[in-house]
Protein backbone atom coordinates (compact mmCIF):
# COMPACT_ATOMS: atom_id res chain seq x y z
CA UNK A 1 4.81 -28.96 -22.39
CA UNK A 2 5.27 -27.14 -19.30
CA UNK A 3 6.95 -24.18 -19.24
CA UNK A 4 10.68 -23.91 -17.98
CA UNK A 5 10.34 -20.49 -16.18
CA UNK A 6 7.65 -21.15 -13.84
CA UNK A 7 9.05 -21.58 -10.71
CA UNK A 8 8.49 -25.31 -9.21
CA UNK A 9 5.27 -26.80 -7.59
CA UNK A 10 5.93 -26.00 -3.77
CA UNK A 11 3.97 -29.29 -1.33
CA UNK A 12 3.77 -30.22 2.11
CA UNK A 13 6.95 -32.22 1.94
CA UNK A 14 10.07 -30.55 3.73
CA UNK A 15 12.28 -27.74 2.63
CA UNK A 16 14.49 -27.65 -0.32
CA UNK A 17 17.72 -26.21 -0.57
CA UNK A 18 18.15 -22.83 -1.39
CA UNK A 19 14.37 -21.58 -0.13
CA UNK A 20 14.77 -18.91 2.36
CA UNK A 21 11.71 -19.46 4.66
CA UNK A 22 12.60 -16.75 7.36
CA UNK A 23 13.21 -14.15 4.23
CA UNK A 24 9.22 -15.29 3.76
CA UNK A 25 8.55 -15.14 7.32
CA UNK A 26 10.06 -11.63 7.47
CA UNK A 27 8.40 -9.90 4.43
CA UNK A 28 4.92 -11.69 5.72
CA UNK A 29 5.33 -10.03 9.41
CA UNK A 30 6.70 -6.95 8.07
CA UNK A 31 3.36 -6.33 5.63
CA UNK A 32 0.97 -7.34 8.38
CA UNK A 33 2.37 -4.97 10.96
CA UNK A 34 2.64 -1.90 8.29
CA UNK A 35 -1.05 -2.67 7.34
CA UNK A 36 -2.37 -3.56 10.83
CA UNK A 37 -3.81 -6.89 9.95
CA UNK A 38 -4.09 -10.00 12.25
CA UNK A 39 -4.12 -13.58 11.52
CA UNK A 40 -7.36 -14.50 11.72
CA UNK A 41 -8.48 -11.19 8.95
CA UNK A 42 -5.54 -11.61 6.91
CA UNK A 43 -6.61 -15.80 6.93
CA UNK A 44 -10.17 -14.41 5.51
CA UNK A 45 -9.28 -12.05 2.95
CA UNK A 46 -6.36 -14.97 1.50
CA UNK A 47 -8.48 -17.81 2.32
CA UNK A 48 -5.53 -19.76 3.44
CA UNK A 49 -6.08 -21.46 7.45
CA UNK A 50 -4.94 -19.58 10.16
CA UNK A 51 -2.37 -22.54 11.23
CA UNK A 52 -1.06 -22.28 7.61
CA UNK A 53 -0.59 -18.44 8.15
CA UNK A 54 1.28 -19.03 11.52
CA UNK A 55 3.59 -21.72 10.01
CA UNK A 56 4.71 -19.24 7.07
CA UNK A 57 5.06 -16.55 9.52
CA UNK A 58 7.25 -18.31 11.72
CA UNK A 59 9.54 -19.24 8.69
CA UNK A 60 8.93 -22.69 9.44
CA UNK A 61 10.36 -25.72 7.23
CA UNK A 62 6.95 -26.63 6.21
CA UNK A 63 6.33 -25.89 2.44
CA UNK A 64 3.35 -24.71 1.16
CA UNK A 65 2.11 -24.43 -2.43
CA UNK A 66 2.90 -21.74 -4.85
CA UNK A 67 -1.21 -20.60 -5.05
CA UNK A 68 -0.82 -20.52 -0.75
CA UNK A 69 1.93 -18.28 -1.63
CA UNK A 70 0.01 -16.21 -4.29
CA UNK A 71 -3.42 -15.57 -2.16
CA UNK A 72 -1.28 -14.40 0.97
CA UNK A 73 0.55 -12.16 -1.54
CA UNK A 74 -2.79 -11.02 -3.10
CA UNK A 75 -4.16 -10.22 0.22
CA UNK A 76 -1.58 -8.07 1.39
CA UNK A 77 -1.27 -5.74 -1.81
CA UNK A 78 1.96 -7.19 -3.01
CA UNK A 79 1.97 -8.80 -6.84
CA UNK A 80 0.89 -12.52 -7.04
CA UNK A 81 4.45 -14.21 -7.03
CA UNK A 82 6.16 -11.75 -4.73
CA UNK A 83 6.69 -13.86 -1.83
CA UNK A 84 7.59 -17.19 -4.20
CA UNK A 85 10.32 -14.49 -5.11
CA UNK A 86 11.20 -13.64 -1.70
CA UNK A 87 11.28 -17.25 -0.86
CA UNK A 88 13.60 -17.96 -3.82
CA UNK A 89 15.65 -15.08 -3.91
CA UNK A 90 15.96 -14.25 -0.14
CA UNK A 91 15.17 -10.86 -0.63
CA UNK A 92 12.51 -8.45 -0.86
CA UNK A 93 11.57 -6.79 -3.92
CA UNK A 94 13.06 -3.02 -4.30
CA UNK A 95 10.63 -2.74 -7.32
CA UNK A 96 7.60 -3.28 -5.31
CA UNK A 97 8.93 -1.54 -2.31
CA UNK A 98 9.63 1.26 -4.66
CA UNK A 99 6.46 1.04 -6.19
CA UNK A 100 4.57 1.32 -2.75
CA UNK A 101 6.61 4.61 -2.18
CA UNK A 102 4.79 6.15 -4.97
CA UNK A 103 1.78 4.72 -4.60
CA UNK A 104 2.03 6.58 -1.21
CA UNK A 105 3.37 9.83 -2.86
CA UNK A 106 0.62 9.53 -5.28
CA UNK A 107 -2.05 9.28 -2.23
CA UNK A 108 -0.61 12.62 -1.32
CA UNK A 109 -0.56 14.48 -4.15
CA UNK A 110 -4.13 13.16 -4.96
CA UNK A 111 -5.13 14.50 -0.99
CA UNK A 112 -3.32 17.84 -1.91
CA UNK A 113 -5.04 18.57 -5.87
CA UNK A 114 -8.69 17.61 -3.86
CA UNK A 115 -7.89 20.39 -0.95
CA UNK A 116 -6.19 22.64 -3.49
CA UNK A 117 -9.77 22.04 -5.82
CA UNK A 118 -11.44 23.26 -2.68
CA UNK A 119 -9.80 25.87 -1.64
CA UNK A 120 -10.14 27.40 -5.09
CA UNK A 121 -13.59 27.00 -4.88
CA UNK A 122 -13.81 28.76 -1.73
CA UNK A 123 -11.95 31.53 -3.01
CA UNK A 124 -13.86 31.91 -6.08
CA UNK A 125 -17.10 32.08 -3.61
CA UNK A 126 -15.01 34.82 -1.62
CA UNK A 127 -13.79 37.06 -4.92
CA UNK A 128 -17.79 36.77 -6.10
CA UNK A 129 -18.91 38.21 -2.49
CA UNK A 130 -16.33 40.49 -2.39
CA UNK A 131 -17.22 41.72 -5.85
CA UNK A 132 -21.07 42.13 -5.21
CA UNK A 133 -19.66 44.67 -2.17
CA UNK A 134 -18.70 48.58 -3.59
CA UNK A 135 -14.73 48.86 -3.71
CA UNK A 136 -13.21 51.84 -2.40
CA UNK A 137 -11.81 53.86 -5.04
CA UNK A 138 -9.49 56.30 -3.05
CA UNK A 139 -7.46 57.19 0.25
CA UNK A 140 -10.07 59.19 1.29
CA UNK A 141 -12.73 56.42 0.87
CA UNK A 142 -10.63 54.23 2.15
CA UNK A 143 -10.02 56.52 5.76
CA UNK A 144 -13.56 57.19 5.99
CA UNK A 145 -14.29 53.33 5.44
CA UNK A 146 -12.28 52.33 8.61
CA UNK A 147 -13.46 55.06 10.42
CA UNK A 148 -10.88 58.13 10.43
């Protein structure tokens, strides 16, 4: 029996009420632009023609199938049914928008520990050279040290 929650079988036939192709369109141009990816890469890494590409990205009638759908979404990062949801609901996901915030946050932080890493190591090399050299132990030393 197939199951009632999976969203329908999209074909080549013509649109159906309630699909919001431009919402599609939109999300589709929006990703490509923010990742700098053209037709003809983002057509290799989904494996979906470049014609078929253009047609989705000019929110044309045309329907394509939900696994079209999927590898585009795939391709660009984005969970496997994101744009069937987009086409559906008309709207982008704020959870996945969210979620690419703090992937981007975690980036960052991940940059920052890795400098911070290295810069401790760099000052533990310093304190070791630094200890290896005699300290000045008074105000007299330290005068006669920097040349008074």
């Amino acid at each position: 029996m197939a199951d009632r929650n999976a969203p329908p079988v999209y074909t080549s036939r013509g649109q159906v009420e309630g699909e919001d192709w431009p919402a599609v369109a939109a999300a589709l141009n929006e990703r490509m632009a923010a990742r700098r990816v053209g037709q003809q890469e983002l057509a290799t890494l989904s494996g979906v023609s470049v014609s078929t590409l253009r047609q989705v990205q000019h929110g044309a009638g045309r329907r394509v199938q939900n696994k079209t759908l999927a590898a585009i979404s795939r391709a660009l990062d984005w969970p496997e049914g994101y744009l069937t949801d987009v086409l559906l609901s008309g709207q982008r996901s704020e959870d996945v928008e969210r979620l690419e915030d703090d992937e981007h946050v975690l980036d960052a932080l991940h940059r920052v520990e890795e400098r911070l890493r290295e810069m401790s190591q760099q000052l533990a090399a310093l304190r070791a050279a630094i200890g290896d050299r005699p300290q000045p132990s008074s105000d007299q030393d330290q005068a006669s040290a920097s040349g008074r």
